[in-house]
Protein backbone atom coordinates (compact mmCIF):
# COMPACT_ATOMS: atom_id res chain seq x y z
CA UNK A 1 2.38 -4.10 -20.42
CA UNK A 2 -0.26 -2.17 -18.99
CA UNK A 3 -3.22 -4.24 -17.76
CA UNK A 4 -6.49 -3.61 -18.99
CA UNK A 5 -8.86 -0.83 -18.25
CA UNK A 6 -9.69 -1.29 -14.31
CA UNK A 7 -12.53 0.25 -13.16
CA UNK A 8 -13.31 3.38 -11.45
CA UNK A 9 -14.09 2.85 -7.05
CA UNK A 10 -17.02 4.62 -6.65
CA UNK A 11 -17.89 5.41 -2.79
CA UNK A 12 -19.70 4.03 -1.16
CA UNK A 13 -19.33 1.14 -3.72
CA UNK A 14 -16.88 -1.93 -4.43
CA UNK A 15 -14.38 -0.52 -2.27
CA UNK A 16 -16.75 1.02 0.19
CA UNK A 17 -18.16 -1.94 1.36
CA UNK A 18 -16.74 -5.50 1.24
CA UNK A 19 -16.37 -7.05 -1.96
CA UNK A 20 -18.83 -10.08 -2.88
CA UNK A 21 -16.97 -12.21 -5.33
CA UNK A 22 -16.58 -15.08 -2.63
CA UNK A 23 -16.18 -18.72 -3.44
CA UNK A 24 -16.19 -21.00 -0.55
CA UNK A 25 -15.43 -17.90 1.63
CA UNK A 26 -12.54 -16.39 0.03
CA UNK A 27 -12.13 -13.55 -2.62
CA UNK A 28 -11.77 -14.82 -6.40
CA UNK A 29 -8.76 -12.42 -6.32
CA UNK A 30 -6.90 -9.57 -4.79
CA UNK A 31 -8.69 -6.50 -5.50
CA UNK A 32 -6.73 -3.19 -5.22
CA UNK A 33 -7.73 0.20 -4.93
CA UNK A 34 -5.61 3.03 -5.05
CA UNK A 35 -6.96 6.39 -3.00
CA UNK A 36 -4.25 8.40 -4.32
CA UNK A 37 -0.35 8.80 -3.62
CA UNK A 38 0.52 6.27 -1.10
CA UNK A 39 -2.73 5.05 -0.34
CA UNK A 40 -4.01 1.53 -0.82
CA UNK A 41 -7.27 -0.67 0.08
CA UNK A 42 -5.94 -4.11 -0.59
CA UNK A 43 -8.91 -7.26 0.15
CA UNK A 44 -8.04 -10.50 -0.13
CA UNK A 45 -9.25 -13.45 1.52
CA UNK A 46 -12.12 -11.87 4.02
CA UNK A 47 -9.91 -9.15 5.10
CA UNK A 48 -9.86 -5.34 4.08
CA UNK A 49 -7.00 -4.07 4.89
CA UNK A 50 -6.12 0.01 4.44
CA UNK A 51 -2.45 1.08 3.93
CA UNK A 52 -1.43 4.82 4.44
CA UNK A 53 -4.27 7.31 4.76
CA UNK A 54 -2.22 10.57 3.73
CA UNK A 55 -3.05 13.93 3.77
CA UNK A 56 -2.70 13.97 -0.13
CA UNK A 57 -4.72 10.78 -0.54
CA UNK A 58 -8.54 11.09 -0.60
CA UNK A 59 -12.11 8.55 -0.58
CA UNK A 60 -10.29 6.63 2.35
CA UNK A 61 -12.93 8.77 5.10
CA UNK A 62 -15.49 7.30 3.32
CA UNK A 63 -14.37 3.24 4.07
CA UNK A 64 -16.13 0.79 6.52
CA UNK A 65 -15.95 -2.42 7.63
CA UNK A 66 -12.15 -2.37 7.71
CA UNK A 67 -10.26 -4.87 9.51
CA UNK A 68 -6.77 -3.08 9.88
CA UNK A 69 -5.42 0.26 8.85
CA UNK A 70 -1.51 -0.09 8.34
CA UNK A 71 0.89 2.82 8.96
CA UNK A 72 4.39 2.41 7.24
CA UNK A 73 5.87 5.50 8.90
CA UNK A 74 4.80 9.17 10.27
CA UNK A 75 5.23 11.37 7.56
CA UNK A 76 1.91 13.25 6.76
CA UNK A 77 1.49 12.13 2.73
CA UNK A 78 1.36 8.53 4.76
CA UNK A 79 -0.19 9.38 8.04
CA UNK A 80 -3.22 11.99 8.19
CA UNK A 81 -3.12 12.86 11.53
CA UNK A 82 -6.67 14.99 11.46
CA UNK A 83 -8.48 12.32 9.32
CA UNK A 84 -7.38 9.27 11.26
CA UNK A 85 -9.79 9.34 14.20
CA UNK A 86 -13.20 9.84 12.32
CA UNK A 87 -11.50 7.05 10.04
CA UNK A 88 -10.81 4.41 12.98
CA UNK A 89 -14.22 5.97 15.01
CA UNK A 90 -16.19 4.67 11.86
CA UNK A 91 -14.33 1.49 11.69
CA UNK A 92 -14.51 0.90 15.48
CA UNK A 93 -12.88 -3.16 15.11
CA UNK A 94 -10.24 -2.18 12.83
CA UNK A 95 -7.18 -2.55 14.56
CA UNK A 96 -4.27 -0.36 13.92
CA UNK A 97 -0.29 -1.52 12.45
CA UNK A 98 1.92 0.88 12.83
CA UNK A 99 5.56 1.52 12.65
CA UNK A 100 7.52 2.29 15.88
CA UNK A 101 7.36 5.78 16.19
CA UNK A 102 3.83 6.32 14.30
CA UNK A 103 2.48 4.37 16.80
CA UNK A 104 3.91 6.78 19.66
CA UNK A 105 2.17 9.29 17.95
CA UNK A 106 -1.19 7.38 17.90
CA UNK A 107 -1.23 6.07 21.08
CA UNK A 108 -3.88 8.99 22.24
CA UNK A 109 -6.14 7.91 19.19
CA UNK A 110 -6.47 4.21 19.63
CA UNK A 111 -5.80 1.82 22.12
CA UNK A 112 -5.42 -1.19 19.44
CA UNK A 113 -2.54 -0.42 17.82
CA UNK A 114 0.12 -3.03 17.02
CA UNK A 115 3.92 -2.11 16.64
CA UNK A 116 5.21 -3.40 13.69
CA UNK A 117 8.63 -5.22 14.02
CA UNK A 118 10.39 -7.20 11.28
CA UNK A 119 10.28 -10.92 11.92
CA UNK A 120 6.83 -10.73 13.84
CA UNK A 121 4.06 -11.68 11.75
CA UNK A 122 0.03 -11.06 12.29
CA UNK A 123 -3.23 -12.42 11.57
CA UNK A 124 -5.44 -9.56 10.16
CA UNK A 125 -8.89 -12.46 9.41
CA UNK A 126 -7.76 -14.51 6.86
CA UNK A 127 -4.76 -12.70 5.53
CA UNK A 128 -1.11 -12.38 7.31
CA UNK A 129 0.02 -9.09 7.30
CA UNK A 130 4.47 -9.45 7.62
CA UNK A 131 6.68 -6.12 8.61
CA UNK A 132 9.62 -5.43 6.48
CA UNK A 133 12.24 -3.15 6.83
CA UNK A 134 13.25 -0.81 9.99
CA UNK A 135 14.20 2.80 8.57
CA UNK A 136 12.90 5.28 6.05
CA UNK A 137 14.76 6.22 2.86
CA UNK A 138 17.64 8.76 3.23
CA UNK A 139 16.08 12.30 2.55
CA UNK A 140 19.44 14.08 2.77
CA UNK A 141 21.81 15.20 6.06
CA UNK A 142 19.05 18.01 6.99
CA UNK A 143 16.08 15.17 7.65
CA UNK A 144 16.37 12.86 10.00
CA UNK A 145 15.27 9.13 9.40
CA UNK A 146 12.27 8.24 10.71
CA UNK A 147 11.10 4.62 11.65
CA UNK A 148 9.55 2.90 8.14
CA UNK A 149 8.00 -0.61 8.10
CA UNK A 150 6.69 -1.94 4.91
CA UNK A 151 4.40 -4.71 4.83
CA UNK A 152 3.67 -7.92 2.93
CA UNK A 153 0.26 -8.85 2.30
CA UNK A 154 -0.78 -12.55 1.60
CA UNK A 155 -3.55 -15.51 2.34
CA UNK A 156 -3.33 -19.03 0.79
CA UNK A 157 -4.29 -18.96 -2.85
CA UNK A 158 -4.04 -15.03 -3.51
CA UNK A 159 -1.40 -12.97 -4.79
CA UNK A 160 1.65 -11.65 -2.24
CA UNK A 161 1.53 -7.96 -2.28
CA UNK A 162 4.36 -5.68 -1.03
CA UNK A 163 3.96 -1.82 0.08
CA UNK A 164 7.53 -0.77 1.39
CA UNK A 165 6.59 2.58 2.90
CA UNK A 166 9.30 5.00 1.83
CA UNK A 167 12.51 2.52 0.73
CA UNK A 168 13.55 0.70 -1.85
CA UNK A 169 16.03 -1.69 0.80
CA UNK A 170 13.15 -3.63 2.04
CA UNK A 171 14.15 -7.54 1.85
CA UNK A 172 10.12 -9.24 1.18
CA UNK A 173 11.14 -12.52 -0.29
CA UNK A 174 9.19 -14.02 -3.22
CA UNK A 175 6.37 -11.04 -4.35
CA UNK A 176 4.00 -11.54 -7.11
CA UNK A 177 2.50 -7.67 -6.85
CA UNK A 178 4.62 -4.91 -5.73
CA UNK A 179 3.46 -1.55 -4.80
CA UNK A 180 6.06 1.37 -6.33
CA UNK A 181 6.89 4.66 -5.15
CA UNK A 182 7.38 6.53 -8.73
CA UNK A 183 8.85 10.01 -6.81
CA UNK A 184 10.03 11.37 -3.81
CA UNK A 185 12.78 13.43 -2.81
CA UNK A 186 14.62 10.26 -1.65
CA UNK A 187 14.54 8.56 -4.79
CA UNK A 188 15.19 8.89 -8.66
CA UNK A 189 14.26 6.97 -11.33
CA UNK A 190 17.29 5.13 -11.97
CA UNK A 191 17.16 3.48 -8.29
CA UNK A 192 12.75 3.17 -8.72
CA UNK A 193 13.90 0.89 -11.60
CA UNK A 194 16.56 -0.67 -10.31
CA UNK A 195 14.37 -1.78 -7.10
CA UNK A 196 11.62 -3.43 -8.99
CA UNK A 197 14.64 -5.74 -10.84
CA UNK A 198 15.82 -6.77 -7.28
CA UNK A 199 12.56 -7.53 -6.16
CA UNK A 200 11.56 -9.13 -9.52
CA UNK A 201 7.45 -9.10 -9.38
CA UNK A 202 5.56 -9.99 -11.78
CA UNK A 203 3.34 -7.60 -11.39
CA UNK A 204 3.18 -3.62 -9.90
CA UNK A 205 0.99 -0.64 -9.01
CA UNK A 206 2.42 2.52 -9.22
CA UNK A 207 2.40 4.71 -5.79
CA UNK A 208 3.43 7.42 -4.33
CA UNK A 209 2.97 9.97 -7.68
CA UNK A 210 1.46 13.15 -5.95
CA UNK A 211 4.06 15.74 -6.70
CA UNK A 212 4.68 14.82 -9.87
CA UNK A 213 2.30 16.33 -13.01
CA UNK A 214 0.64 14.09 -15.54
CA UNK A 215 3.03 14.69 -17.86
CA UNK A 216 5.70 13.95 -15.60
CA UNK A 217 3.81 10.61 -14.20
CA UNK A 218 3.71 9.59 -17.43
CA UNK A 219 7.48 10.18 -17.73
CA UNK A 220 8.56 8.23 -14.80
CA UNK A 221 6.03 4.99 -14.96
CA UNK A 222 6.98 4.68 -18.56
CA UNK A 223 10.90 4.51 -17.63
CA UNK A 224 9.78 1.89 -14.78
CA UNK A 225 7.62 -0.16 -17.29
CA UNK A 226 10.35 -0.36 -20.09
CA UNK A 227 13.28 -1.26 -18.04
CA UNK A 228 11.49 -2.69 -14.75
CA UNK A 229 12.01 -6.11 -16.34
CA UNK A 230 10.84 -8.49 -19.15
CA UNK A 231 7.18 -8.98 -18.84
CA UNK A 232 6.15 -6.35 -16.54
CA UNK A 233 2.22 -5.98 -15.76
CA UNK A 234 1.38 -2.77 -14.52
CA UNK A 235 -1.88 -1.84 -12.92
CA UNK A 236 -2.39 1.92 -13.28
CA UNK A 237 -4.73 2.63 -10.62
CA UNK A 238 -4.69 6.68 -10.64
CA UNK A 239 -7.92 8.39 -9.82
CA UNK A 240 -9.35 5.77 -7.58
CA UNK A 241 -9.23 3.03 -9.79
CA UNK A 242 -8.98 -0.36 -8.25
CA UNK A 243 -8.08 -4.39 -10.45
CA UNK A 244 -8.65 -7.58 -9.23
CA UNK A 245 -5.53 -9.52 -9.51
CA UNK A 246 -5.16 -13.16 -9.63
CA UNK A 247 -1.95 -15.13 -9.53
CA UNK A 248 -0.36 -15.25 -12.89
């Protein structure tokens, strides 16, 4: 089932400056926006929280008042290299999670950056942020594997949100939204459909779509809607949309 028309993030606008639907100091719900591919603003509690400004994602330059920009891994559709600085110069006490070896490579761009490592969890305002996973995806023999650490997203009351990076081997426990890479050249659609099952939300946002056409978006999110599992609420955020999303 897909949810109901979300609405389009202008910026600057909802997801340009923090969010005001606060009751006794805490978001009414989750709102996520997606900037394109593997992009995502997630605020909950407080906190606003940035995960993987890409070189093919775009409106994330435009964000303030960010309180921690997430790297899963160092690939440039995840990490923007060139855009990062202005990004983390604007938003100057947003502190930076990032893989193992993504962190190497920032080390000259910030000197708040926080290694991500299964099993050690942070405090990012009100929300915790939790690592998952150690490697990326298998490419094929020719590409190396990288360093990938997805990340749970949670504080008390709101939904659990998962963004695994690039893997579908993650292990996040109990997840009530779950962000889903639709194509990559380390996945097909049998094993996209067969990782939402395992994880068993109840709820998903497509990710990770840039190389694929409209046609062919349509193709893939349809096969992960109808066989995903039994009462399946997708949030199609493509353009820049964003959803506020309560616990079912």
């Amino acid at each position: 089932m897909v949810a109901g028309v979300p609405s389009v993030c202008p910026l600057p606008g909802p997801c340009g400056s923090p969010v005001s639907r606060v009751s006794d100091g805490y978001l009414v719900a989750m709102r996520v926006t997606h900037l394109g591919h593997a992009c995502l603003l997630v605020e909950l509690a407080d906190t606003r929280i940035l995960v993987d400004p890409g070189s093919f994602s775009s409106g994330f330059d435009e964000l303030r008042d960010l309180d921690a920009v997430v790297v899963t891994h160092q690939h440039a559709d995840h990490l923007d290299e060139e855009r990062l600085p202005a990004l983390l110069a604007a938003n100057r006490q947003a502190a930076v999670y990032a893989d193992p070896q993504s962190a190497d490579l920032l080390s000259g761009t910030s000197s708040d950056i926080v290694v991500l490592t299964e099993g050690e969890d942070h405090r990012v305002g009100s929300a915790r942020l939790r690592p998952v996973g150690r490697l990326h995806a298998v490419n094929h023999d020719g590409v190396p594997r990288c360093t990938n650490v997805g990340v749970v997203l949670d504080a008390d009351g709101e939904p659990v949100l998962y963004h695994p990076g690039d893997t579908y081997d993650g292990e996040p426990g109990d997840v009530d939204v779950l962000a889903v890479p639709l194509n990559a050249p380390w996945c097909k659609v049998a094993e996209s459909i067969a990782f939402v099952r395992r994880i068993a939300p109840r709820q998903i946002v497509p990710i990770h779509d840039a190389l694929l056409s409209t046609a062919g978006r349509r193709l893939y999110l349809g096969h992960v809607e109808g066989y995903g599992g039994d009462g399946l609420t997708v949030h199609d955020l493509a353009g820049g949309r964003n959803a506020d999303i309560a616990l079912d």
